[in-house]
PDB file of N, CA and C in Angstrom:
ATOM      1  N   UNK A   1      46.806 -31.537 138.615  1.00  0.00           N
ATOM      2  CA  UNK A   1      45.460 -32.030 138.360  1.00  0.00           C
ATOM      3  C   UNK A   1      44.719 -31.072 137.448  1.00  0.00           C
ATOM      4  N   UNK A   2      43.975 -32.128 136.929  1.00  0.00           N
ATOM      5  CA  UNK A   2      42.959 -30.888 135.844  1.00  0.00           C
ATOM      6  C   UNK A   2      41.255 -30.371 136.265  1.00  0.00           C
ATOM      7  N   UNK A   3      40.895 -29.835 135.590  1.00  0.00           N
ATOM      8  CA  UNK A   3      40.055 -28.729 136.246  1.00  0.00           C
ATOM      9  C   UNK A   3      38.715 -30.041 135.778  1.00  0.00           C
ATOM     10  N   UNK A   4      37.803 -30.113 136.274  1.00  0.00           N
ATOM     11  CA  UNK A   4      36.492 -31.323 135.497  1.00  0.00           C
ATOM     12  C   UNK A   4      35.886 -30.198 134.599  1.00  0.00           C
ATOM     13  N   UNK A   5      35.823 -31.070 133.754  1.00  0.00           N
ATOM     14  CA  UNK A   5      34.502 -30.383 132.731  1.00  0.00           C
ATOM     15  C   UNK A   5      33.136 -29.898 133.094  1.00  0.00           C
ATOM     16  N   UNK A   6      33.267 -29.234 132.621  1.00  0.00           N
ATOM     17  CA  UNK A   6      31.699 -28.519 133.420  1.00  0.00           C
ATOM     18  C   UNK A   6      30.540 -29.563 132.863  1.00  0.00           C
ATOM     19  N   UNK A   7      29.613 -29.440 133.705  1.00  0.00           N
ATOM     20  CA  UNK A   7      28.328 -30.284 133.452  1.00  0.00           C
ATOM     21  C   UNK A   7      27.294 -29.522 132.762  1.00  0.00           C
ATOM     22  N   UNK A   8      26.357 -30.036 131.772  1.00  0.00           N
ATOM     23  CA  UNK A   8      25.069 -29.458 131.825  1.00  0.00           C
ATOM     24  C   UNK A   8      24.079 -29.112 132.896  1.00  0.00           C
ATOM     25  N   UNK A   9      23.397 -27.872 132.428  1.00  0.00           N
ATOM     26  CA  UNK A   9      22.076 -27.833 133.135  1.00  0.00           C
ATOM     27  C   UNK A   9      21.132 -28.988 133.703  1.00  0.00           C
ATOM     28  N   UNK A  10      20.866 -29.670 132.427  1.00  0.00           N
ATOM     29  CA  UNK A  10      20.111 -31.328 132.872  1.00  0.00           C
ATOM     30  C   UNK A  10      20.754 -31.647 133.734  1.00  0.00           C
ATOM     31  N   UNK A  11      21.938 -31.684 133.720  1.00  0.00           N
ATOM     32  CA  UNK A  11      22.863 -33.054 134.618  1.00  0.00           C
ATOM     33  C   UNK A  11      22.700 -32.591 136.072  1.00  0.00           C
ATOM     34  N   UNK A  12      22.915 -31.291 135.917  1.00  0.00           N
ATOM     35  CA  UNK A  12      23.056 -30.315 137.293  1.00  0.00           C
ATOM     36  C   UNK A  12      21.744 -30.719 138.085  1.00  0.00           C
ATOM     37  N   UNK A  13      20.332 -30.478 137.293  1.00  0.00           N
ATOM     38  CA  UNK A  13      18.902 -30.455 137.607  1.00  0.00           C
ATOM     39  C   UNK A  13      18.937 -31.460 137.860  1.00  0.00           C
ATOM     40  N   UNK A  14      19.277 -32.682 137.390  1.00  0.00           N
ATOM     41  CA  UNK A  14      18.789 -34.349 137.395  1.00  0.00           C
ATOM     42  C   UNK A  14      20.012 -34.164 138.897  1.00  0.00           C
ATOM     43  N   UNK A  15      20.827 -34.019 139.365  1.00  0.00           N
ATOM     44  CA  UNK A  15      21.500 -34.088 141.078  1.00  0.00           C
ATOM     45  C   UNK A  15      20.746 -33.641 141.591  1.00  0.00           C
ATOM     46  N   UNK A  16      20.354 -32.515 141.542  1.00  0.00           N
ATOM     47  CA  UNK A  16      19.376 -31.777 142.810  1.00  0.00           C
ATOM     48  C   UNK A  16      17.565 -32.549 143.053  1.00  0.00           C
ATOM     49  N   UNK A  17      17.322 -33.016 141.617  1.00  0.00           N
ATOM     50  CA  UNK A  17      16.306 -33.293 141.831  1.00  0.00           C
ATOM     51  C   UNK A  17      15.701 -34.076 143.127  1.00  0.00           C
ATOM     52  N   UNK A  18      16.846 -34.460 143.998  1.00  0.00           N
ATOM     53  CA  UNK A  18      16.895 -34.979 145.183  1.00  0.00           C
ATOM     54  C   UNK A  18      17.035 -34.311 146.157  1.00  0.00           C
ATOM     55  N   UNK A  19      17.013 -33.149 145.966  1.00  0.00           N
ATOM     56  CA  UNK A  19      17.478 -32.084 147.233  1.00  0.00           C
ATOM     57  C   UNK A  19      16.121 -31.828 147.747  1.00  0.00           C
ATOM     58  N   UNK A  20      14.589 -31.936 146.825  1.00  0.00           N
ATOM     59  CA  UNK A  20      13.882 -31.275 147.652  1.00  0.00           C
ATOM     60  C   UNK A  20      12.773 -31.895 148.713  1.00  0.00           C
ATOM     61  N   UNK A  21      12.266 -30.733 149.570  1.00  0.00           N
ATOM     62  CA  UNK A  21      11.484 -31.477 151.254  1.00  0.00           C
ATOM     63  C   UNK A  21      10.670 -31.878 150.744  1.00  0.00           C
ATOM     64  N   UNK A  22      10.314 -32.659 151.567  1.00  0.00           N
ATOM     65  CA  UNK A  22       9.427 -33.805 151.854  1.00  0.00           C
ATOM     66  C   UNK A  22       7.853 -33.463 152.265  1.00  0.00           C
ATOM     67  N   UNK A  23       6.334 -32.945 152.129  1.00  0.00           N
ATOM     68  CA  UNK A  23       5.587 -32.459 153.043  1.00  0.00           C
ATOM     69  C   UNK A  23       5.342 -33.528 154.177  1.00  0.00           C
ATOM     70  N   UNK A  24       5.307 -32.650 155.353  1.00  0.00           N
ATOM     71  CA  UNK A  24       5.022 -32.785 156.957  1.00  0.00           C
ATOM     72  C   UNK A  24       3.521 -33.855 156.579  1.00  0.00           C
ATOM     73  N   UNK A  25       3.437 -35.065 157.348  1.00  0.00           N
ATOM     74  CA  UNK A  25       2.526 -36.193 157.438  1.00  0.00           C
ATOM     75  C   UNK A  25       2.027 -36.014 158.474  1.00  0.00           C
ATOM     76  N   UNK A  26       0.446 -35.784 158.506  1.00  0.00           N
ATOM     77  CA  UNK A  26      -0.637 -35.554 159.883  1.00  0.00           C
ATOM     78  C   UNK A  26      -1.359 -36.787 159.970  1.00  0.00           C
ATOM     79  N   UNK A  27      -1.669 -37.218 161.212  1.00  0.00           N
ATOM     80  CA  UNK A  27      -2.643 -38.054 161.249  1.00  0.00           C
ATOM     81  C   UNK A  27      -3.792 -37.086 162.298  1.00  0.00           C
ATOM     82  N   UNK A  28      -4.963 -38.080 162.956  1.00  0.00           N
ATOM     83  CA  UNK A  28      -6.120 -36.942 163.374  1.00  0.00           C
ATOM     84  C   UNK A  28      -6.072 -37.704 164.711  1.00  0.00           C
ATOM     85  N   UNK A  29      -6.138 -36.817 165.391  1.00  0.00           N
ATOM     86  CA  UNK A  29      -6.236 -36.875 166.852  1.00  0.00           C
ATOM     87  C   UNK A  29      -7.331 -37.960 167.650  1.00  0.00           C
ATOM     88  N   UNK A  30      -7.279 -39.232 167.958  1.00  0.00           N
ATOM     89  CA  UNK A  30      -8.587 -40.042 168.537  1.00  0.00           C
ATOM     90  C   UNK A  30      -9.197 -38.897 169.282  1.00  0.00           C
ATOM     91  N   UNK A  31      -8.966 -38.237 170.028  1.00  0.00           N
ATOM     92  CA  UNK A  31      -9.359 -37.667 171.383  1.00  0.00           C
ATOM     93  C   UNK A  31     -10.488 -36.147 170.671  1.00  0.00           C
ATOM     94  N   UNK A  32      -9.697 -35.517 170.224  1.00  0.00           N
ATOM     95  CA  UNK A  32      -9.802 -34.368 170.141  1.00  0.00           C
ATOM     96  C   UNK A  32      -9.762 -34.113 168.548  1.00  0.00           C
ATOM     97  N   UNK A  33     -10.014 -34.599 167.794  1.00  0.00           N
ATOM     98  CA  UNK A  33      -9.731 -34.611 166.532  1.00  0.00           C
ATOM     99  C   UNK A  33      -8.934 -33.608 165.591  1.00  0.00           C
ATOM    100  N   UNK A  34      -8.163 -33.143 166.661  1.00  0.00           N
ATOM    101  CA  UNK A  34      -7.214 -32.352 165.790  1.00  0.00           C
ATOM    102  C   UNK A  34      -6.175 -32.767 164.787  1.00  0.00           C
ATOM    103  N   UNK A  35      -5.394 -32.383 163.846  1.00  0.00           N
ATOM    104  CA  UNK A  35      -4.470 -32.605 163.359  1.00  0.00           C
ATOM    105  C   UNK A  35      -2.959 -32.914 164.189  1.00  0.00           C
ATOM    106  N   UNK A  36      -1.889 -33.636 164.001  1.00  0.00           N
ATOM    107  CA  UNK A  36      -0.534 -33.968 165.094  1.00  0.00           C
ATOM    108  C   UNK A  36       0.156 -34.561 163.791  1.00  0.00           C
ATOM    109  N   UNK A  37       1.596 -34.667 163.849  1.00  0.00           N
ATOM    110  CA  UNK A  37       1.869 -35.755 164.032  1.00  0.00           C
ATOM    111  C   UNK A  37       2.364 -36.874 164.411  1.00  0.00           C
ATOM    112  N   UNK A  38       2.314 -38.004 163.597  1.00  0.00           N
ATOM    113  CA  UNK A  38       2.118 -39.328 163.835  1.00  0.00           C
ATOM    114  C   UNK A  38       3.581 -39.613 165.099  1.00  0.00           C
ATOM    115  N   UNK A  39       2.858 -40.604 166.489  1.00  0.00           N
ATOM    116  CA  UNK A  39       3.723 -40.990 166.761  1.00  0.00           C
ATOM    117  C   UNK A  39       3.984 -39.904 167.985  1.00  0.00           C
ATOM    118  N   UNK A  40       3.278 -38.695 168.115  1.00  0.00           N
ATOM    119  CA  UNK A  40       3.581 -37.813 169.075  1.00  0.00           C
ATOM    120  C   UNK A  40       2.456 -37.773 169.951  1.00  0.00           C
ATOM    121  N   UNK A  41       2.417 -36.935 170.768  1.00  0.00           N
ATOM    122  CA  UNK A  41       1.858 -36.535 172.028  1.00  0.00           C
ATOM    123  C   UNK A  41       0.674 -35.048 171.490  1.00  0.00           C
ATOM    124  N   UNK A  42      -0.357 -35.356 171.193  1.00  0.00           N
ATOM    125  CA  UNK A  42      -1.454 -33.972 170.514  1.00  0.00           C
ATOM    126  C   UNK A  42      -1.154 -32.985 171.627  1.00  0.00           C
ATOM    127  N   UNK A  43      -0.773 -31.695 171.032  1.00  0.00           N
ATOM    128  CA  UNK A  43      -0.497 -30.453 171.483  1.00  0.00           C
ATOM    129  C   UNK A  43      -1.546 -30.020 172.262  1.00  0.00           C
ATOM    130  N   UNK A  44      -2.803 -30.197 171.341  1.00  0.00           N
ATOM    131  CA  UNK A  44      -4.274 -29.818 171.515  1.00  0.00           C
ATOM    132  C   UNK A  44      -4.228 -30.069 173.022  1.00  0.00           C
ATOM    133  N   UNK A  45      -4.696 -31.654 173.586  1.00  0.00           N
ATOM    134  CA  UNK A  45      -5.293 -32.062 174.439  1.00  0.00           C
ATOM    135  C   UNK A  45      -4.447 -32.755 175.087  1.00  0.00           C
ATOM    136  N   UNK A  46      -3.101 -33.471 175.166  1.00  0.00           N
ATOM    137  CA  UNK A  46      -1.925 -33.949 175.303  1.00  0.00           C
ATOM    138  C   UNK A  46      -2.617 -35.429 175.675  1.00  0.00           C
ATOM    139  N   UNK A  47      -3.216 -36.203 174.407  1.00  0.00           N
ATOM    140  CA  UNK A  47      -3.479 -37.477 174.765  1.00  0.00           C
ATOM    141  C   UNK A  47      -2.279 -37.984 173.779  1.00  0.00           C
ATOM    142  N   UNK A  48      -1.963 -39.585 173.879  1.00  0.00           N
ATOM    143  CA  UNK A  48      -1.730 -39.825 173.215  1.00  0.00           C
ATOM    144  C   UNK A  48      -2.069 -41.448 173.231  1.00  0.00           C
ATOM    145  N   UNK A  49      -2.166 -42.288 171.949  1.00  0.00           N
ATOM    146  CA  UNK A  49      -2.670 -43.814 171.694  1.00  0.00           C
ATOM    147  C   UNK A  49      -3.999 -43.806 172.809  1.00  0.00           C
ATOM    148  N   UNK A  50      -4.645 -42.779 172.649  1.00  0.00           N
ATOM    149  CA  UNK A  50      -5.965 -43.337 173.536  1.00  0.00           C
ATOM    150  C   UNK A  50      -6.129 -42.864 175.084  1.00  0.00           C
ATOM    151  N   UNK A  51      -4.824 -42.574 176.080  1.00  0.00           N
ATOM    152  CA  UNK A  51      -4.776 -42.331 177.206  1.00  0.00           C
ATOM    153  C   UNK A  51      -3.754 -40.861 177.381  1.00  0.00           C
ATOM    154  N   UNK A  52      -4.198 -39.890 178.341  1.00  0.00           N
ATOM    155  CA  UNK A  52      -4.086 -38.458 178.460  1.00  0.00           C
ATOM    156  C   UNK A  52      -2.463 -39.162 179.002  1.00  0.00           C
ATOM    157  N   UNK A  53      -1.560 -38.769 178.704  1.00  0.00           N
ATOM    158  CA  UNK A  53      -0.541 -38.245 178.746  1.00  0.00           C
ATOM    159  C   UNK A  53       0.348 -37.276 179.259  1.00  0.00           C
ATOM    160  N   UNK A  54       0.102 -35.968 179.437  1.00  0.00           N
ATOM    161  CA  UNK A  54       0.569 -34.417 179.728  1.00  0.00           C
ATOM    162  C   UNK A  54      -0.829 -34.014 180.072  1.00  0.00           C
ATOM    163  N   UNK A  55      -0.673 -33.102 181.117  1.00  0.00           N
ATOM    164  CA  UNK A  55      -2.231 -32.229 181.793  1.00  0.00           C
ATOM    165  C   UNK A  55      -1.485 -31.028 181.085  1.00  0.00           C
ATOM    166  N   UNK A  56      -2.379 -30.718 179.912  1.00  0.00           N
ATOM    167  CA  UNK A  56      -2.304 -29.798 179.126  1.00  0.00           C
ATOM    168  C   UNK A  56      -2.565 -28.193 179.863  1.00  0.00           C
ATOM    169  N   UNK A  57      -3.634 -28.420 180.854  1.00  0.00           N
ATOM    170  CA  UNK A  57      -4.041 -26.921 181.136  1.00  0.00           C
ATOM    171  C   UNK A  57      -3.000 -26.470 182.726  1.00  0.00           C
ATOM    172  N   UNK A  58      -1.962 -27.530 182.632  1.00  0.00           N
ATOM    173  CA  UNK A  58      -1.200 -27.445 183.977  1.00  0.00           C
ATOM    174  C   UNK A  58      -0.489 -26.497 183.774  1.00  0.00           C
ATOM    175  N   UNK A  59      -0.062 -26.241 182.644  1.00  0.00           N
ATOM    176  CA  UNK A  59       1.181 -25.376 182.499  1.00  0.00           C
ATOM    177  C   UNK A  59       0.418 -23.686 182.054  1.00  0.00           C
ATOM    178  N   UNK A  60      -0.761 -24.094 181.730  1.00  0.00           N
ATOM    179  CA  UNK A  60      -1.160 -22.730 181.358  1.00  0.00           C
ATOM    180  C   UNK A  60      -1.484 -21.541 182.328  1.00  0.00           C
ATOM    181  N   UNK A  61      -1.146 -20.246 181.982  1.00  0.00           N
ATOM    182  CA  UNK A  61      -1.930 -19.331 183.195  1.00  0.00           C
ATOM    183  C   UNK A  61      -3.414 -18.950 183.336  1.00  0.00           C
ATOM    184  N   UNK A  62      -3.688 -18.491 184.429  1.00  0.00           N
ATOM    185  CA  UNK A  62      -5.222 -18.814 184.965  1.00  0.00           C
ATOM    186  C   UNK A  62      -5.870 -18.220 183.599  1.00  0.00           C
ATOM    187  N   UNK A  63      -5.613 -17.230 182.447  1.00  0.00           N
ATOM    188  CA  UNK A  63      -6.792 -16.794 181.813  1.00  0.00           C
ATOM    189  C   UNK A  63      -6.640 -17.255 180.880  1.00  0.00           C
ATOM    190  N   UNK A  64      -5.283 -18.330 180.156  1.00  0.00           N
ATOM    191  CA  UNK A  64      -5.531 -19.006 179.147  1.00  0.00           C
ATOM    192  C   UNK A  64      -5.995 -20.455 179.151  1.00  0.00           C
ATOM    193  N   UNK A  65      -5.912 -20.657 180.979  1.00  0.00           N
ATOM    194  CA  UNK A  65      -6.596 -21.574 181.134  1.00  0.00           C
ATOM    195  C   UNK A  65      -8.088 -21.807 180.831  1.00  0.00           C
ATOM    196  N   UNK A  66      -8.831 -20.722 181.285  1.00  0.00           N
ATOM    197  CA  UNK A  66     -10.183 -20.911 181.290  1.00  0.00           C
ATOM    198  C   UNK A  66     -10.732 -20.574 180.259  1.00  0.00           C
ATOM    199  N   UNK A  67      -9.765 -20.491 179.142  1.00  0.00           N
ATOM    200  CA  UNK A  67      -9.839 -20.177 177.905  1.00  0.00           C
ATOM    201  C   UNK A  67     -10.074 -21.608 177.448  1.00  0.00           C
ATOM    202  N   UNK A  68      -8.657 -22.291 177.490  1.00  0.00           N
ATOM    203  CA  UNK A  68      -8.519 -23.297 177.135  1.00  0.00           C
ATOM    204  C   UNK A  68      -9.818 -24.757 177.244  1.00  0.00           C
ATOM    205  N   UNK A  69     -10.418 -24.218 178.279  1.00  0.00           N
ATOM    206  CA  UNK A  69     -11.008 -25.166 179.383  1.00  0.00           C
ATOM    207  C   UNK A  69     -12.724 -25.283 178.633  1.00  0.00           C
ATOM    208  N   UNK A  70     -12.919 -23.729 178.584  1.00  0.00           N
ATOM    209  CA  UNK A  70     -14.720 -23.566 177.295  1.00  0.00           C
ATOM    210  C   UNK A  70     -13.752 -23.724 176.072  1.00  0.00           C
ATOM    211  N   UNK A  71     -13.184 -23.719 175.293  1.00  0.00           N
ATOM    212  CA  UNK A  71     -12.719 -24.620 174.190  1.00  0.00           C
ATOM    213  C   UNK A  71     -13.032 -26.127 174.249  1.00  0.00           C
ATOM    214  N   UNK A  72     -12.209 -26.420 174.994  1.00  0.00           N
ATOM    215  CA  UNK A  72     -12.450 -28.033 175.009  1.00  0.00           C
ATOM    216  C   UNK A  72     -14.364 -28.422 175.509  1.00  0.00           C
ATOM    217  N   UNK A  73     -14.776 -28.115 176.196  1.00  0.00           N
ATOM    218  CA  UNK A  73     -16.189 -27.804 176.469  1.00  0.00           C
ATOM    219  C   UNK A  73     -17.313 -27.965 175.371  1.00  0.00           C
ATOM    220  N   UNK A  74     -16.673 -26.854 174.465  1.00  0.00           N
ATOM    221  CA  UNK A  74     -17.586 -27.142 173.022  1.00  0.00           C
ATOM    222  C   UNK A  74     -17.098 -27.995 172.145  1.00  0.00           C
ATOM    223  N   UNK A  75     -16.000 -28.171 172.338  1.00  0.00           N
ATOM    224  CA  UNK A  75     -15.487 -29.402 171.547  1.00  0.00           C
ATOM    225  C   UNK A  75     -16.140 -30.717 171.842  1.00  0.00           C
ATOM    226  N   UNK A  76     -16.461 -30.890 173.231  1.00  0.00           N
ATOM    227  CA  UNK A  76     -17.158 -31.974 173.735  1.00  0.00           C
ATOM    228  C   UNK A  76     -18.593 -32.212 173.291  1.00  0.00           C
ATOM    229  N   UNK A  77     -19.121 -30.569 173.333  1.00  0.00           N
ATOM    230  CA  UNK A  77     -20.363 -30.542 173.100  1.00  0.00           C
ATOM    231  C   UNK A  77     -20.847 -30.289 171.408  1.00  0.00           C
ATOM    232  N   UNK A  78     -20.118 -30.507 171.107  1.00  0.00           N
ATOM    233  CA  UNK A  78     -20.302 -30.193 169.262  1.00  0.00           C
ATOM    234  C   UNK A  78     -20.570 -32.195 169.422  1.00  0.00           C
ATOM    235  N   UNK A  79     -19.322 -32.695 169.639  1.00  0.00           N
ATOM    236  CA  UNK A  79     -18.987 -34.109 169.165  1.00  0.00           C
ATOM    237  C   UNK A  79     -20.278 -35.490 169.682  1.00  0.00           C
ATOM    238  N   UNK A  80     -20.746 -34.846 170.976  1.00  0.00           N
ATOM    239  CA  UNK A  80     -21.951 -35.508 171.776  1.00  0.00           C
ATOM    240  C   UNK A  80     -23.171 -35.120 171.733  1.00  0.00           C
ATOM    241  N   UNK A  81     -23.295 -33.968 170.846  1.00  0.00           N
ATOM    242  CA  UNK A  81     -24.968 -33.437 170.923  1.00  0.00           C
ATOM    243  C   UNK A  81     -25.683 -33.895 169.418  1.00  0.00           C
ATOM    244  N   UNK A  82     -27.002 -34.115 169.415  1.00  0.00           N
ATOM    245  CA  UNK A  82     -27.223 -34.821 168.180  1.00  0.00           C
ATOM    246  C   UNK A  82     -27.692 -33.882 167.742  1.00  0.00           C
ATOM    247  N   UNK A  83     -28.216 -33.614 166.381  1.00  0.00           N
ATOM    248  CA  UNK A  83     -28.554 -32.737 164.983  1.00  0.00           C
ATOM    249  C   UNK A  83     -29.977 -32.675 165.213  1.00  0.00           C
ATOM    250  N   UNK A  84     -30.556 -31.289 165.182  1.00  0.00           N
ATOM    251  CA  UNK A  84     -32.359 -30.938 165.628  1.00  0.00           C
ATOM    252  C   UNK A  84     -32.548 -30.705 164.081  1.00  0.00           C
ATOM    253  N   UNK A  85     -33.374 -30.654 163.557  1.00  0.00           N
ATOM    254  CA  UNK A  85     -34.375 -30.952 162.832  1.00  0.00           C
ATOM    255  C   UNK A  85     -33.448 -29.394 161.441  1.00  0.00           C
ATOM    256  N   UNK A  86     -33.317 -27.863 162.917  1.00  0.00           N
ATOM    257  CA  UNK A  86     -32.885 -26.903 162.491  1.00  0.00           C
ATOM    258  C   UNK A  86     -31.818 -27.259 162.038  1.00  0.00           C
ATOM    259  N   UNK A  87     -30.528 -27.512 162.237  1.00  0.00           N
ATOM    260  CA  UNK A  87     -29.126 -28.004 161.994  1.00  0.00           C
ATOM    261  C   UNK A  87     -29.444 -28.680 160.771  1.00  0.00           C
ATOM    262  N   UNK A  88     -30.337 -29.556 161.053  1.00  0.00           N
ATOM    263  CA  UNK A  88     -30.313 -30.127 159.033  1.00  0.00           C
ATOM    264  C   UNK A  88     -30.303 -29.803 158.611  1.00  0.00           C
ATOM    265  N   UNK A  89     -31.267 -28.637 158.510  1.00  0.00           N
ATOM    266  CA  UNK A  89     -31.461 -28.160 157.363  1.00  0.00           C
ATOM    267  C   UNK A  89     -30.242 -26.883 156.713  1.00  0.00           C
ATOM    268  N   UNK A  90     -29.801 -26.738 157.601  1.00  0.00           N
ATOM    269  CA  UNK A  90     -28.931 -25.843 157.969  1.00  0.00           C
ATOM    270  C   UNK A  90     -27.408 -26.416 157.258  1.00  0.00           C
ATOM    271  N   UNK A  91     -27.298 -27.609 157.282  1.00  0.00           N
ATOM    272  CA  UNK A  91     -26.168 -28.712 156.926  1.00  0.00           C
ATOM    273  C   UNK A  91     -26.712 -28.719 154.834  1.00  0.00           C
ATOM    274  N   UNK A  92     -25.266 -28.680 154.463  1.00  0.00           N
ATOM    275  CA  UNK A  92     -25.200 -28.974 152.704  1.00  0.00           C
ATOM    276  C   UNK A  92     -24.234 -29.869 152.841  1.00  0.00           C
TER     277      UNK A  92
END
């Protein structure tokens, strides 16, 4: 058998041009509006399609729990408290 002819650079570049990744696709969290993705269980808050899923702070230990716990807290309270007069102005 004989040896193949070597290819060009182009030819070489134009094969691989298929070799490269893909970027990672996020959608935003209903619950917790974090970043996930699609199709999974949010790390954040472990809801998923609308209904809690995994008790997120079950697995944690007591001081990253209560960590975890005023996190979510202000998260609640950022998303439910309305804008004073100060905050406007404060907002660009």
């Amino acid at each position: 058998m004989t040896v193949r002819m070597r290819h060009t650079r182009s030819h070489s570049n134009k094969r691989r041009s298929h070799h490269a990744l893909k970027g990672s696709a996020f959608s935003v969290c209903q619950n917790c509006k974090n970043e996930k993705t699609p199709h999974v269980i949010c790390q954040n808050c472990g809801f998923y399609n609308g209904r809690q899923v995994v008790d997120v702070l079950k697995k944690l230990d007591k001081k990253e729990r209560k960590k975890k716990e005023k996190e979510l807290e202000e998260q609640a309270e950022k998303q439910g408290k309305p804008l004073s007069a100060s905050e406007l102005s404060q907002k660009t």
